[in-house]
C-alpha atoms as a PDB file:
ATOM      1  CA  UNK A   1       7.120  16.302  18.454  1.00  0.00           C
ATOM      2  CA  UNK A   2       5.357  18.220  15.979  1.00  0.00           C
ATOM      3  CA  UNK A   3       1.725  18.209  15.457  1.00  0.00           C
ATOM      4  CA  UNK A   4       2.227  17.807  11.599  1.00  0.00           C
ATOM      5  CA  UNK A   5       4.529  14.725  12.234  1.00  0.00           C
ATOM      6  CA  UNK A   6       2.180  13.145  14.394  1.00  0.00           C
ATOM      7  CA  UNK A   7      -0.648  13.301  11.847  1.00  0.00           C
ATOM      8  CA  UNK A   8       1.698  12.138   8.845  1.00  0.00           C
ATOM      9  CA  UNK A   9       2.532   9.305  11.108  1.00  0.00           C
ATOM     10  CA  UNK A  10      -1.138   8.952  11.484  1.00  0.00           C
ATOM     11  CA  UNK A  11      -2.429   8.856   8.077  1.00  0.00           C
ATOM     12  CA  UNK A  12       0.914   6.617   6.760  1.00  0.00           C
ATOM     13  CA  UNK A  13      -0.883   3.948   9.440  1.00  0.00           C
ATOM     14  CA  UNK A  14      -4.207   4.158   8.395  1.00  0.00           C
ATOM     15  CA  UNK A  15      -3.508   3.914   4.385  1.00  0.00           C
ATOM     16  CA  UNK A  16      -1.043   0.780   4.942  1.00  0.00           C
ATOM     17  CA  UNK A  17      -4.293  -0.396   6.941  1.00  0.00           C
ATOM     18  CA  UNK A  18      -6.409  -0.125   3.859  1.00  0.00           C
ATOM     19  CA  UNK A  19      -4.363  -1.295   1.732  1.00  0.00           C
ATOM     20  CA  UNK A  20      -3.525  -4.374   3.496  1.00  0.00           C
ATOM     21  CA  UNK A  21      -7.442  -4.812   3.653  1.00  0.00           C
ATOM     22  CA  UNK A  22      -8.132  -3.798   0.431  1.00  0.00           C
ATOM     23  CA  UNK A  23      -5.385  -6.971  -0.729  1.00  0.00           C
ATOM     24  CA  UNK A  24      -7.066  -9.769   1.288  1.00  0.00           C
ATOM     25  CA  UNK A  25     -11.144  -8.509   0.299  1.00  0.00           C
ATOM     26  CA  UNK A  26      -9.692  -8.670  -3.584  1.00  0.00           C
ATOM     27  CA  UNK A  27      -8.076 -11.951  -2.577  1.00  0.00           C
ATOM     28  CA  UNK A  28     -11.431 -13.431  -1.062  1.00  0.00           C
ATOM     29  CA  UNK A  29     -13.215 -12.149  -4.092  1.00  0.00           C
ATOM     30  CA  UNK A  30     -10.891 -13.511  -6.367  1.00  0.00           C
ATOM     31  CA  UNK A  31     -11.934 -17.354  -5.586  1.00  0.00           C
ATOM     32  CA  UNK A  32     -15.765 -16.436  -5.659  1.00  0.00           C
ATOM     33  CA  UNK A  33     -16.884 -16.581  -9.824  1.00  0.00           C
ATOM     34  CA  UNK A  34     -18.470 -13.779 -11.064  1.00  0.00           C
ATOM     35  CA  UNK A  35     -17.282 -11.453  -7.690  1.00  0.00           C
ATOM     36  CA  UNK A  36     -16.643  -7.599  -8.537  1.00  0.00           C
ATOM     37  CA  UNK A  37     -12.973  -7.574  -8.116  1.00  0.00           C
ATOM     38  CA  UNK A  38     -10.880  -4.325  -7.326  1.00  0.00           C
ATOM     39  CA  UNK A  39      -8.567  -3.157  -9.992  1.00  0.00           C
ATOM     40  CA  UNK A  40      -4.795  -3.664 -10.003  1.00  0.00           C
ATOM     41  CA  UNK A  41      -4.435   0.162 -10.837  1.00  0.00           C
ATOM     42  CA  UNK A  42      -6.574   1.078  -7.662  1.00  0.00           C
ATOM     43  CA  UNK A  43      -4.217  -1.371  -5.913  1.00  0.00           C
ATOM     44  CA  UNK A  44      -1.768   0.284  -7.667  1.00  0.00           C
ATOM     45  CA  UNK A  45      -2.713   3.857  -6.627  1.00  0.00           C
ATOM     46  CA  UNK A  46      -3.262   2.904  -2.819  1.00  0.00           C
ATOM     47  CA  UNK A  47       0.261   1.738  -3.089  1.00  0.00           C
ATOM     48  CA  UNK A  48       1.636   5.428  -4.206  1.00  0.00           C
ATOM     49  CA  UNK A  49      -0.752   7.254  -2.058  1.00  0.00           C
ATOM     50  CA  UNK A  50       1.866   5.728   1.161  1.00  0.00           C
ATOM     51  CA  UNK A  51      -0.072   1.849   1.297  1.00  0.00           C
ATOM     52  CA  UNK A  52       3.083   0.609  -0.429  1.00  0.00           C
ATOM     53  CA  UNK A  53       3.557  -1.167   3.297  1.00  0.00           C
ATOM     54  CA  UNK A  54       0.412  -2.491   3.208  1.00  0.00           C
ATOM     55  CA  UNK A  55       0.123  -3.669   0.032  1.00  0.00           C
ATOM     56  CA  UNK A  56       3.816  -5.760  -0.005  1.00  0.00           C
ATOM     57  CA  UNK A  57       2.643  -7.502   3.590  1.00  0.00           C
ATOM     58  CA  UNK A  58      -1.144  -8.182   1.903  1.00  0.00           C
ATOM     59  CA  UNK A  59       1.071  -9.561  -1.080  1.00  0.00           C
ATOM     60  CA  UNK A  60       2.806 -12.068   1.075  1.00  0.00           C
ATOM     61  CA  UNK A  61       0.250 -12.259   3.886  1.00  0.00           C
ATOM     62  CA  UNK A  62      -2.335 -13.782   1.346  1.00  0.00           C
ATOM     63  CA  UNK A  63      -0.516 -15.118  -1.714  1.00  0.00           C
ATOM     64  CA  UNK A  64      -1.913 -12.736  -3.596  1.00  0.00           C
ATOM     65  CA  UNK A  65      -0.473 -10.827  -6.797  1.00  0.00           C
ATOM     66  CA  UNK A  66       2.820 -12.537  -5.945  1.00  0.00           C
ATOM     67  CA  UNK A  67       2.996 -13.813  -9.776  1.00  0.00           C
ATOM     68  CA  UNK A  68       2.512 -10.356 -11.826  1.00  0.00           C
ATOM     69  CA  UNK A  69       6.052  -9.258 -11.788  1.00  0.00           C
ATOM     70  CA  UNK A  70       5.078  -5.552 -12.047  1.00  0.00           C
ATOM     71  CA  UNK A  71       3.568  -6.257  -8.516  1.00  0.00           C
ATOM     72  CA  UNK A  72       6.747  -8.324  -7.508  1.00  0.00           C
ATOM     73  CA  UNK A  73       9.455  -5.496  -8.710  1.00  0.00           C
ATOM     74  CA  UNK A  74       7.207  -2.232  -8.440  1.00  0.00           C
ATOM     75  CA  UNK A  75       5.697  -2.063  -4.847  1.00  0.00           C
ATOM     76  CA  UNK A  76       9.414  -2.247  -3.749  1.00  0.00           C
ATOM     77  CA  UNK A  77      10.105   0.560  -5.447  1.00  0.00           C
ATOM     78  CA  UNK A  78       7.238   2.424  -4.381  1.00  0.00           C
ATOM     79  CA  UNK A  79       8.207   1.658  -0.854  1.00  0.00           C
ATOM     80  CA  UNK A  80      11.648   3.444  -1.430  1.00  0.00           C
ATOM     81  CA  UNK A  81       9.489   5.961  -2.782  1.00  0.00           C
ATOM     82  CA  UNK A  82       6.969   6.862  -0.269  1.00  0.00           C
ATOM     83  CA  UNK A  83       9.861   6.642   2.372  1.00  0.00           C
ATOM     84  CA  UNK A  84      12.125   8.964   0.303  1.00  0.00           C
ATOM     85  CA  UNK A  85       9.088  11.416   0.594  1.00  0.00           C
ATOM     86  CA  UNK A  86       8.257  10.896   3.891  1.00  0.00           C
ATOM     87  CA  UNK A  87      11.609  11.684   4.886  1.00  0.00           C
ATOM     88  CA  UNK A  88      11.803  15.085   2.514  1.00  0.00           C
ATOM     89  CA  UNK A  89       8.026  16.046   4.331  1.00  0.00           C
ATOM     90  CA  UNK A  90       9.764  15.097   7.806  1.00  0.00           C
ATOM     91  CA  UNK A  91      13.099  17.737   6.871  1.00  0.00           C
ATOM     92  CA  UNK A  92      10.605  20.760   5.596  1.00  0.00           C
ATOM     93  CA  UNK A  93       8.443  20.096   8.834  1.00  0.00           C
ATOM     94  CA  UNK A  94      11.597  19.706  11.130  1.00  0.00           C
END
């Protein structure tokens, strides 16, 4: 396998890892009044940055965002996304 593979595979773990995280700290803060919650676009950007994965399971994992229907319709799509360019990084590496 190639070395560049291997470290894509790598880093596509760690930021669905984040992300997940990053959905159940802003769920945790969002029942504490007055708590310093993260944004939707940093949610948002995690999401295109390859944490699409992480963000749909912290979605469902912790009932959270699973009413805003840009959140409902547009990780999905960024899933497709980030796997579409996954797969064009995993052909030019090949």
């Amino acid at each position: 396998m190639n070395i560049y593979i291997l470290y894509f595979i790598v880093f596509f773990g760690v930021t669905n890892v984040i992300a997940f995280l990053m959905m159940w700290i802003d769920k945790g803060k969002a029942n504490k009044k007055g708590a310093q919650r993260i944004s939707e676009g940093m949610l948002f950007f995690m999401a295109t940055m390859f944490g699409s994965v992480g963000v749909y399971g912290g979605m469902f994992a912790f009932r959270h965002k699973t009413r805003k229907w840009y959140f409902v319709v547009g990780i999905p799509f960024l899933i497709v996304q980030n796997i579409a360019l996954l797969f064009v990084v995993y052909l030019f590496l090949k």
